[in-house]
Protein backbone atom coordinates (compact mmCIF):
# COMPACT_ATOMS: atom_id res chain seq x y z
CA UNK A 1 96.30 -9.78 -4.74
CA UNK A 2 98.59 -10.63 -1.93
CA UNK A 3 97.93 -8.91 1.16
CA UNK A 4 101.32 -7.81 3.18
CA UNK A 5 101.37 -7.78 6.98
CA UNK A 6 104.05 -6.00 8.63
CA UNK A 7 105.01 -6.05 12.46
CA UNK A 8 106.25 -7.65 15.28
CA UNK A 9 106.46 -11.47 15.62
CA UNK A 10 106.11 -11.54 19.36
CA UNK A 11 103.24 -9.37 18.88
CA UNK A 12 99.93 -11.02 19.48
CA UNK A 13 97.56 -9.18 17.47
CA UNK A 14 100.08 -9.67 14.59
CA UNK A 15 100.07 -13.28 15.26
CA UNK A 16 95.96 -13.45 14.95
CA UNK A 17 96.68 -11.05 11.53
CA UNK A 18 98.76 -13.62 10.38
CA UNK A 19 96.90 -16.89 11.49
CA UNK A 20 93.50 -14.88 9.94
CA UNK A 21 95.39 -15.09 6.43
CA UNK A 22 96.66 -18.48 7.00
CA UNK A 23 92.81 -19.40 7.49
CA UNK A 24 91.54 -17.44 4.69
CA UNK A 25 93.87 -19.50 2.14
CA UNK A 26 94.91 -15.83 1.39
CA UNK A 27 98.37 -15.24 -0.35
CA UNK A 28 100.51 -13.09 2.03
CA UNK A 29 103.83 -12.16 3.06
CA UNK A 30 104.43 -11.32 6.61
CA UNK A 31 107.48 -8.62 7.18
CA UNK A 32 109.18 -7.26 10.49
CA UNK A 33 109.31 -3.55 10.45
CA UNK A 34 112.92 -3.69 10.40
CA UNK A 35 113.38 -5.64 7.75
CA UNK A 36 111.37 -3.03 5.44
CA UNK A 37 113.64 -1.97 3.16
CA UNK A 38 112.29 1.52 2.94
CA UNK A 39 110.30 2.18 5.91
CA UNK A 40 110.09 5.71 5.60
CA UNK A 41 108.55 5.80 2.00
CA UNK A 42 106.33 2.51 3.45
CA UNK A 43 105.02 4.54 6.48
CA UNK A 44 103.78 7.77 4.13
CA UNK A 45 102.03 4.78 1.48
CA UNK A 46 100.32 3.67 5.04
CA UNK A 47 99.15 6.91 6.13
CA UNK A 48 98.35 8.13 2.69
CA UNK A 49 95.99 5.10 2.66
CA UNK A 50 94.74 4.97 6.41
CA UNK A 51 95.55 8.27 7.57
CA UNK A 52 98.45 9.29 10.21
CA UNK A 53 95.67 8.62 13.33
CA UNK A 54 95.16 5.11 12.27
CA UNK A 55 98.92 4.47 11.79
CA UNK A 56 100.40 5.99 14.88
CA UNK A 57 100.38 4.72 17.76
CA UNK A 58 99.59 7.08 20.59
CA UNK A 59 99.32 4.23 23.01
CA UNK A 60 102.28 2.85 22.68
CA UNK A 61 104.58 2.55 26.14
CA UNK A 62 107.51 3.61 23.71
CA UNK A 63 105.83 7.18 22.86
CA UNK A 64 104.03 6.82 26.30
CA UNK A 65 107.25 7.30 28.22
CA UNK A 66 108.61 10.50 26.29
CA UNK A 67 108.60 13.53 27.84
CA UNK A 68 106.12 15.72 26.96
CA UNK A 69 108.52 18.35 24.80
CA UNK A 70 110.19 15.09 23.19
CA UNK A 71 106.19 14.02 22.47
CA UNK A 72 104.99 17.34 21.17
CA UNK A 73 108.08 17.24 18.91
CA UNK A 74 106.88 14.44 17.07
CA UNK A 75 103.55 15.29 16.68
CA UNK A 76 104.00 18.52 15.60
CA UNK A 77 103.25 17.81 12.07
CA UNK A 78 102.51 14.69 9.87
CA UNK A 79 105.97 14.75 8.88
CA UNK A 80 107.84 14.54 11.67
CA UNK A 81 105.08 11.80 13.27
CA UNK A 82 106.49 9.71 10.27
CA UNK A 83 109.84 10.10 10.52
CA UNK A 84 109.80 9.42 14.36
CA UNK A 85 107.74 6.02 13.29
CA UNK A 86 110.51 5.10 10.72
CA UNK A 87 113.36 5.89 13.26
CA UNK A 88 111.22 3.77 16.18
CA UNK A 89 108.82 1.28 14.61
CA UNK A 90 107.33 1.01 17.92
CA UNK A 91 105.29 3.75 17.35
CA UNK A 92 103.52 1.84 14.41
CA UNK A 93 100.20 0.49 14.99
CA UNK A 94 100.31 -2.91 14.57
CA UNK A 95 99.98 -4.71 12.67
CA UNK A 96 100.11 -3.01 9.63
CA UNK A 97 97.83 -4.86 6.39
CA UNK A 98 97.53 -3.66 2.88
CA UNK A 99 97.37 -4.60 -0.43
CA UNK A 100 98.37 -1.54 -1.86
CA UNK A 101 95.06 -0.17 -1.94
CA UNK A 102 94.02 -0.47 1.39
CA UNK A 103 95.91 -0.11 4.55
CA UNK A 104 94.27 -1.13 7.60
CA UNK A 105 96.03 -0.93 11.42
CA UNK A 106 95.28 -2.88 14.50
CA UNK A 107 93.76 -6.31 13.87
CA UNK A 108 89.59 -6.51 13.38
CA UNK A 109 88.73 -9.65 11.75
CA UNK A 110 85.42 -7.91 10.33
CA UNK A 111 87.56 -5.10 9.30
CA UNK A 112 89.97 -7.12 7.42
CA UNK A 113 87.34 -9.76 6.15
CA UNK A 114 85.70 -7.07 3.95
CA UNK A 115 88.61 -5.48 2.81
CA UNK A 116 91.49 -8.25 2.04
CA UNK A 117 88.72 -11.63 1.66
């Protein structure tokens, strides 16, 4: 199994995602969202996995700073959440992990210990 990680490398909480694997001898490839060849088709394997709450991220200053017709517009339906993600991967939760069974957002060690370890 190799796990992917997908993000941000400035992103700190990718970084401890990354150094986690690193520690865990695990095999991984780490990917910047906009390198993903298919991001689109990558974001609906994600949500299909994790769900569109755990893979959106309704924090972020990006979505924050929409108006609130331009944020009801994307969050109308699950559809149009993941196309705004794949347009602006800021709205991704990061960092992204899965090994094609699992798909897990944000970085908890404990989380990712029992499902990637």
């Amino acid at each position: 199994m190799t796990l992917h990680i997908f993000g941000y490398a400035g992103c700190s909480t990718v970084k401890k995602a990354v150094q986690w694997a690193e520690a865990e001898k695990l095999p991984f490839e780490y990917k910047h969202f906009i390198k993903v060849d298919d991001l689109e088709n990558s974001l609906r394997q994600w949500v299909s996995l994790a769900g569109i709450d755990a893979v959106f991220n309704h924090k972020a200053q990006t979505f924050k700073k929409l108006d609130d017709a331009e944020r009801d517009a994307i969050t109308q339906s699950e559809n149009s959440m993941i196309k705004a993600m794949a347009s602006e991967p800021r709205f991704i939760k990061r960092p992204v992990g899965t090994d094609g069974k699992t798909a897990l957002t944000g970085f908890d060690e404990a989380a990712w210990q029992q499902a990637f370890a």
